[in-house]
Protein backbone atom coordinates (compact mmCIF):
# COMPACT_ATOMS: atom_id res chain seq x y z
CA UNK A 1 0.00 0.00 0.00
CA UNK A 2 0.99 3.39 -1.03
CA UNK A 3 2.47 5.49 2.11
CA UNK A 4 0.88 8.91 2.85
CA UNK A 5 3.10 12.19 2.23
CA UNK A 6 1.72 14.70 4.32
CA UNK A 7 3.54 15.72 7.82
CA UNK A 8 2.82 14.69 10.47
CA UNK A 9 0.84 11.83 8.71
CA UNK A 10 2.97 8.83 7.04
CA UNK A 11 0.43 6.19 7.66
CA UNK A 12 -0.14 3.81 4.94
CA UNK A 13 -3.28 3.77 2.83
CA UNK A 14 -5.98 2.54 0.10
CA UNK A 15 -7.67 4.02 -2.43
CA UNK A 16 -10.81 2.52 -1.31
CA UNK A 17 -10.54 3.63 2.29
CA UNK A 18 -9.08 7.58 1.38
CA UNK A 19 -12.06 9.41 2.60
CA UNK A 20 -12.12 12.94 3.79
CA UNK A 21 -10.90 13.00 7.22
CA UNK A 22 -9.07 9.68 6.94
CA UNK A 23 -5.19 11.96 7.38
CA UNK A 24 -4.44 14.02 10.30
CA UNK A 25 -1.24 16.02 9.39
CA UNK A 26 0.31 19.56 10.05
CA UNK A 27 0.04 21.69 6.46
CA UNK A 28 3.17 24.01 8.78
CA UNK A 29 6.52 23.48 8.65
CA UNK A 30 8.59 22.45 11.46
CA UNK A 31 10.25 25.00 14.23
CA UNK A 32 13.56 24.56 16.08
CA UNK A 33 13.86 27.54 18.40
CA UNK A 34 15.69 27.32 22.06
CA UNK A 35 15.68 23.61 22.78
CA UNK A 36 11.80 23.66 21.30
CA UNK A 37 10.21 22.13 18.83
CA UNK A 38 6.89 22.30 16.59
CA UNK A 39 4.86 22.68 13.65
CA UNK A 40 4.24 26.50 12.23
CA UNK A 41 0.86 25.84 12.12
CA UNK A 42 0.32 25.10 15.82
CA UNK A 43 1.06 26.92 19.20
CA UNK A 44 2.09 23.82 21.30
CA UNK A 45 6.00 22.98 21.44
CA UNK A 46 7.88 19.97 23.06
CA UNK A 47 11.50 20.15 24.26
CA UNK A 48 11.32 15.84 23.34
CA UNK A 49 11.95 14.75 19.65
CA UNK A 50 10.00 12.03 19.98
CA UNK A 51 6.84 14.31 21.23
CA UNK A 52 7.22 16.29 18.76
CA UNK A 53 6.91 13.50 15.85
CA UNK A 54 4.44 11.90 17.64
CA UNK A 55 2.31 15.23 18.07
CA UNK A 56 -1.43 14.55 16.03
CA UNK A 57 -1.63 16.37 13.27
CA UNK A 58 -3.89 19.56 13.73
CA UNK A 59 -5.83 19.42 9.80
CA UNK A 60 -7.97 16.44 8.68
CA UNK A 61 -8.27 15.76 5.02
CA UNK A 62 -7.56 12.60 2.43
CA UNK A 63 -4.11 10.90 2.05
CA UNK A 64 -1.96 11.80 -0.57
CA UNK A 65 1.35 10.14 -2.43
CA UNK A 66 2.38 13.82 -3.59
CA UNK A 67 4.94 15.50 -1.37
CA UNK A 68 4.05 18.94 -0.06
CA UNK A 69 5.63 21.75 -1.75
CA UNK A 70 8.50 23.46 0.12
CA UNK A 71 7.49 26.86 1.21
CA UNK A 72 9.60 29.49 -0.50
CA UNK A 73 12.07 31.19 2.46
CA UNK A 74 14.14 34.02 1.86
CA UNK A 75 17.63 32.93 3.82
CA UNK A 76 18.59 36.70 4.51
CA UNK A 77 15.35 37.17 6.34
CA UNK A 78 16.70 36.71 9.59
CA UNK A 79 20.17 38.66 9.06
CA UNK A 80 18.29 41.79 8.08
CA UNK A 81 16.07 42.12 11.14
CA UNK A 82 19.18 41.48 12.85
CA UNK A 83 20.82 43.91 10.91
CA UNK A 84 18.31 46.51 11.44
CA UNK A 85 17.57 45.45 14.99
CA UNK A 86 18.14 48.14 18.05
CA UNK A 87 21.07 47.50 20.35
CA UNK A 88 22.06 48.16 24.09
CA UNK A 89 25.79 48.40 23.31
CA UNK A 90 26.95 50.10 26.22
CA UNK A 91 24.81 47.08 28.46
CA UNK A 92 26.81 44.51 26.49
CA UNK A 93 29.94 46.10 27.29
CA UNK A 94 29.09 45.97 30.95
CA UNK A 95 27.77 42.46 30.91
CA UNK A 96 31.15 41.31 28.75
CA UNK A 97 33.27 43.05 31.71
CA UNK A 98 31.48 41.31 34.55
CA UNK A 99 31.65 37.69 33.21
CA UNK A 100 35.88 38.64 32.63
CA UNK A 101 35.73 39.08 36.31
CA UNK A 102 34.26 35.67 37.55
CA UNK A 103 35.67 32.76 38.15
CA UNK A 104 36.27 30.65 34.83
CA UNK A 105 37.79 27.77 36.66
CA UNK A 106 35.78 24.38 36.61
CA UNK A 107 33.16 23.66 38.97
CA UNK A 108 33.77 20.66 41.33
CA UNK A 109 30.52 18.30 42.24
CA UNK A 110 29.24 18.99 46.04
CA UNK A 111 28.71 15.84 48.32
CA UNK A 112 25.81 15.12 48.93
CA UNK A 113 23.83 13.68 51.92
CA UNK A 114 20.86 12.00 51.69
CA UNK A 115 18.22 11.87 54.71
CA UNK A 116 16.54 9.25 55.71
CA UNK A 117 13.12 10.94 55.69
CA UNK A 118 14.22 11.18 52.25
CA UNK A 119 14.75 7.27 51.67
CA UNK A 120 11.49 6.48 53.03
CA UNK A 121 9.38 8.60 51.41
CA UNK A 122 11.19 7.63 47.85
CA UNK A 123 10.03 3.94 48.60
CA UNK A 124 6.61 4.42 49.38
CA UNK A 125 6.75 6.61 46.08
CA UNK A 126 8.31 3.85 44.12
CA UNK A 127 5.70 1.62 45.06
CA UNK A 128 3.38 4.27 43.52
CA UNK A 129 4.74 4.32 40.86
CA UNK A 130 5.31 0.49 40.13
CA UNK A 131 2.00 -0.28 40.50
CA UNK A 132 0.67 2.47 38.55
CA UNK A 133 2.73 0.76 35.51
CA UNK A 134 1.71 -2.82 36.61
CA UNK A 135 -1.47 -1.33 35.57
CA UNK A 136 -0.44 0.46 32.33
CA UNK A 137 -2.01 -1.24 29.15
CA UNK A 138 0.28 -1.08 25.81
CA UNK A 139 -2.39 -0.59 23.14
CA UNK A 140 -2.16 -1.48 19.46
CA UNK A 141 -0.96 1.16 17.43
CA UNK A 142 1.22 2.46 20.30
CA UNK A 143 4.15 4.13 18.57
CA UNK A 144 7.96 2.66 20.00
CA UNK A 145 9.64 5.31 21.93
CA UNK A 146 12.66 5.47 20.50
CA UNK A 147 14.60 7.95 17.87
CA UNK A 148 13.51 7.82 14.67
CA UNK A 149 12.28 4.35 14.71
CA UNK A 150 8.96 3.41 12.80
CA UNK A 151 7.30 0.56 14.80
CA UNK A 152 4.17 0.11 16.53
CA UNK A 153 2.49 -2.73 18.85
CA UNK A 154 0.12 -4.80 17.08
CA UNK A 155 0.60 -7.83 19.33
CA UNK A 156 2.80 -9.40 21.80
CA UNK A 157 4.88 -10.48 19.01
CA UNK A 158 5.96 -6.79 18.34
CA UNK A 159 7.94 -7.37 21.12
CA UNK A 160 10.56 -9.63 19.95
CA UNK A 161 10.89 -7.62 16.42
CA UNK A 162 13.90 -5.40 15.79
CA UNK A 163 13.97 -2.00 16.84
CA UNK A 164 16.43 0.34 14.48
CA UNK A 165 17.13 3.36 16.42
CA UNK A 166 19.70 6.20 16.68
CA UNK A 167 20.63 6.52 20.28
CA UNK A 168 22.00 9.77 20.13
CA UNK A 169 19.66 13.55 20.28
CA UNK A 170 18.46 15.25 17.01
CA UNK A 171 21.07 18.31 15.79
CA UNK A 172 20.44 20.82 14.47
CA UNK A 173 23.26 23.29 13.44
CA UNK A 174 23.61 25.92 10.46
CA UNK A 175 20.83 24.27 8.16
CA UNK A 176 22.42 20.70 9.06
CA UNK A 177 20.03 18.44 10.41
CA UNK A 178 21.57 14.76 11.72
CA UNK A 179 21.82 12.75 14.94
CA UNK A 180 24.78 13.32 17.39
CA UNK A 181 25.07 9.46 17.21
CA UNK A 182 25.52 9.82 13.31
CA UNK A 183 27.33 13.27 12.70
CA UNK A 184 28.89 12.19 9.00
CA UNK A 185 25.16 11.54 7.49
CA UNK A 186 23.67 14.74 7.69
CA UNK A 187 21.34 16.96 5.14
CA UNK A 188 19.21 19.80 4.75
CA UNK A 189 16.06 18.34 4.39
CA UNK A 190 13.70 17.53 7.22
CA UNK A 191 11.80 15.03 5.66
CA UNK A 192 15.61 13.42 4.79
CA UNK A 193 16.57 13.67 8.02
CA UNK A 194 13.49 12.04 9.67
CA UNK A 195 13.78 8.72 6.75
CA UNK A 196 17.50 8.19 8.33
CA UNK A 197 17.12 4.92 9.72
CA UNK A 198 18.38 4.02 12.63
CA UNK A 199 22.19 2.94 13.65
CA UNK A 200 21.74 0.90 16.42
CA UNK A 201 19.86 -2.24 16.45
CA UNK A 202 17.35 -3.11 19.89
CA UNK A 203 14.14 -3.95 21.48
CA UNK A 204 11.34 -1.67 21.08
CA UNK A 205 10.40 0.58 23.89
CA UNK A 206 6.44 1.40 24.46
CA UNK A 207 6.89 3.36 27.58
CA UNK A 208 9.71 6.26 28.36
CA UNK A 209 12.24 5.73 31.03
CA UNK A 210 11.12 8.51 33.81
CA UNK A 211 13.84 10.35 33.34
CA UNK A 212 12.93 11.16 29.46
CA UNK A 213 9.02 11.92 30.95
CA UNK A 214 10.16 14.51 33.34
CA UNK A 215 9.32 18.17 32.22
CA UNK A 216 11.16 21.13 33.53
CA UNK A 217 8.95 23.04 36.40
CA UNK A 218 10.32 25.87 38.24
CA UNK A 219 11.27 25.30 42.17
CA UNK A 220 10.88 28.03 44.75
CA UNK A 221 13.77 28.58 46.44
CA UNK A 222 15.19 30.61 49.61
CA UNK A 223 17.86 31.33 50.98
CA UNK A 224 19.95 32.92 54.84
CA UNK A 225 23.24 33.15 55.79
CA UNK A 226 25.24 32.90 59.21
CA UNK A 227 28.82 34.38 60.12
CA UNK A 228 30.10 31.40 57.91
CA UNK A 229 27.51 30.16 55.23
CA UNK A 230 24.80 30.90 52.63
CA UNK A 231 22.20 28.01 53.31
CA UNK A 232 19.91 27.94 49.78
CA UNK A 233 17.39 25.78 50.05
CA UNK A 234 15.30 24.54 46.74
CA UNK A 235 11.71 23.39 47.92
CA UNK A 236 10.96 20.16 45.88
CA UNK A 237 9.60 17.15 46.91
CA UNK A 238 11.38 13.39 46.48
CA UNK A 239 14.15 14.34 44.54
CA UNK A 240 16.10 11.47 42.97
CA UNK A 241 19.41 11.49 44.58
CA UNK A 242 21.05 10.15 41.56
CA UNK A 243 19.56 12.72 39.44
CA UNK A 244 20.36 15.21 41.37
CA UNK A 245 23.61 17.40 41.20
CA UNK A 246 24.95 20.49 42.22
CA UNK A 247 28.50 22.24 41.11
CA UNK A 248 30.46 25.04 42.11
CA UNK A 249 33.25 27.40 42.02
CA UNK A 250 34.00 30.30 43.87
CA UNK A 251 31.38 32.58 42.68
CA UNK A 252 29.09 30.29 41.16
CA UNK A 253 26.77 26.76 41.45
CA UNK A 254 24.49 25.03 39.28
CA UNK A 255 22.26 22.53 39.98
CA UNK A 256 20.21 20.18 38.51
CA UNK A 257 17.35 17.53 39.79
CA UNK A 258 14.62 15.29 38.95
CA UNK A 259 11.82 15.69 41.36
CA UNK A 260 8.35 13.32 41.97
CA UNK A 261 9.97 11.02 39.34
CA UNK A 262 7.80 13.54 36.87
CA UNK A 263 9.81 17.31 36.86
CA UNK A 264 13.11 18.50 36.25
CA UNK A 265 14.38 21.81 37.46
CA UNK A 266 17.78 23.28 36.96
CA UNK A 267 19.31 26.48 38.51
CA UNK A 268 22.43 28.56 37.59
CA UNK A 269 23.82 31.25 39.89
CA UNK A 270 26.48 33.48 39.90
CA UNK A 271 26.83 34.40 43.60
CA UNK A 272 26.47 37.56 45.52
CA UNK A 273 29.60 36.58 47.33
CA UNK A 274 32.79 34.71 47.30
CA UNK A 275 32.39 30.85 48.66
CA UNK A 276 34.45 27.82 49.41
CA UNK A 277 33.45 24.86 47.17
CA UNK A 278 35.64 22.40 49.26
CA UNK A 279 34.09 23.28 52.14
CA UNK A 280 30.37 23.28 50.99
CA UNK A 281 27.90 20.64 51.04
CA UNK A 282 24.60 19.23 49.84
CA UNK A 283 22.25 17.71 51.76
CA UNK A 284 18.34 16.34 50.51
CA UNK A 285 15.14 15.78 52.69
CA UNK A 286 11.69 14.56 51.81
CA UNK A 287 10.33 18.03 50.79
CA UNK A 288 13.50 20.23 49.74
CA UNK A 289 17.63 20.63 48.92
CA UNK A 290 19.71 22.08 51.23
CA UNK A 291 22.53 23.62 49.34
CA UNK A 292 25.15 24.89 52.36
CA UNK A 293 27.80 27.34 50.74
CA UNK A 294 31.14 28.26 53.07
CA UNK A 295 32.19 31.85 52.60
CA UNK A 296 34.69 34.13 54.05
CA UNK A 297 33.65 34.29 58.12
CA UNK A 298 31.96 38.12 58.77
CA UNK A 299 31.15 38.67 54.89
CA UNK A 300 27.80 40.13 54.64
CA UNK A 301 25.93 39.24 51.18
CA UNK A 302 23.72 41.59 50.32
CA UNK A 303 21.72 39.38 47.53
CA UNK A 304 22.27 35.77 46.33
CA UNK A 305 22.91 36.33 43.33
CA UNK A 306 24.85 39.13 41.53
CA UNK A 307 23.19 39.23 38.62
């Protein structure tokens, strides 16, 4: 049977069964902008490759074997507005001067405790969560998780077939499109790019790892200080201790967890003060992070952050 063209579509078809409303597909184009993805034509956007294929089209009509017709984009568009675009030179010049003056050294991981309040209350959520997927049905036509491979569960059987996959992320640099697991085969074309089959040979995976579900969600955080320390605390509950992070230098930390097995959240700081990363440590509870920074005894910050 012929294969439908349309994006966002690409489901086989007959003659006999192309009715109107048969193809769901995206007339758009696709959008790469700051880690997002999408489809011109519609307003929601993933940060996961995979969501972002698998997104329903947003326009019913019949199949077709034609390929859509390439919208006709003018490849200077973006350098004039930039060209043209107003420019805070003298702020850039201040900002460029400030990040000369911080620390460039590497950051160095911060040990981390874990509480025991902590421990418990990631068991009882584990058993949540285990049963909760005990319970999870895989139905037919469930698409495999996996980059840019094409299968779907029709029966138990699906299990044991081959699943061609590129392990790597989806690039996209200067036009290029290709897989960081495959950086020789690369090409302009989207369409190209999404027919590269897969390097890697596997099972097929119906359900993401939690890790791949988790979408980023902003934290509220705090923070005091003594004669000795900044104490910055990060309210989130069960964070996964190891998924969870947090590196520093003398002037600035980053961290990054996975919370409630469903949200991410990372923070970057540069500090309102100078601190000892040797000296500073980590420490997680049930319900928050406990981030405790040494700095120079008597220093008074007068904000967290300097920025």
């Amino acid at each position: 049977m012929p294969m439908c063209q349309r994006k966002g579509c690409g489901n086989d078809f007959s003659e006999d069964s192309n009715i109107d409303g048969s193809c769901k597909y995206h007339p758009g184009t696709p959008i790469f902008h700051e880690g997002l993805k999408g489809w011109s034509c519609c307003k929601k956007r993933f940060s996961d490759f995979t969501d972002f294929l698998n997104h329903p089209g947003c326009t019913i009509g019949k199949h077709t074997t034609e390929a859509p017709a390439q919208a006709a984009v003018d490849p200077n568009e973006a350098l004039k507005q930039l060209a043209t675009a107003e420019v805070d030179r003298m702020s850039m010049e201040q900002r460029t001067a400030e990040a000369e003056r911080r620390d460039t050294s590497a950051k160095i991981d911060l040990p981390i405790k874990v509480t025991s309040s902590l421990t418990k209350a990631l068991e009882r959520e584990e058993a949540a969560a285990q049963e909760a997927l005990e319970s999870t049905e895989i139905k037919p036509g469930q698409a495999c998780t996996r980059n840019a491979c094409k299968g779907t569960y029709e029966s138990p059987a699906s299990d044991e077939e081959e699943c061609h996959h590129h392990p790597g992320a989806p690039v996209f640099h200067e036009g290029y499109k290709y897989w960081s697991c495959c950086p020789k085969k690369k090409t302009f074309e989207f369409d190209e790019f999404l027919d590269f089959k897969g390097c890697t040979v596997g099972k097929h995976r119906w359900v993401k790892p939690l890790e791949e579900q988790a979408k980023a969600k902003k934290c509220r955080h705090d923070w005091f200080q003594s004669d000795t320390h900044v104490v910055l605390t990060i309210f989130a509950k069960c964070i996964q201790p190891e998924h969870a992070s947090v590196k520093a230098n003398s002037d600035s930390i980053t961290v990054n967890i996975l919370y409630q097995q469903s949200f991410s959240y990372t923070l970057k700081l540069h500090l309102g003060g100078k601190i000892k990363p040797e000296e500073s440590s980590v420490q997680l509870m049930s319900s928050k992070m406990d981030i405790k920074l040494a700095k120079e005894p008597g220093e008074s910050w007068e904000a967290l952050s300097a920025d």
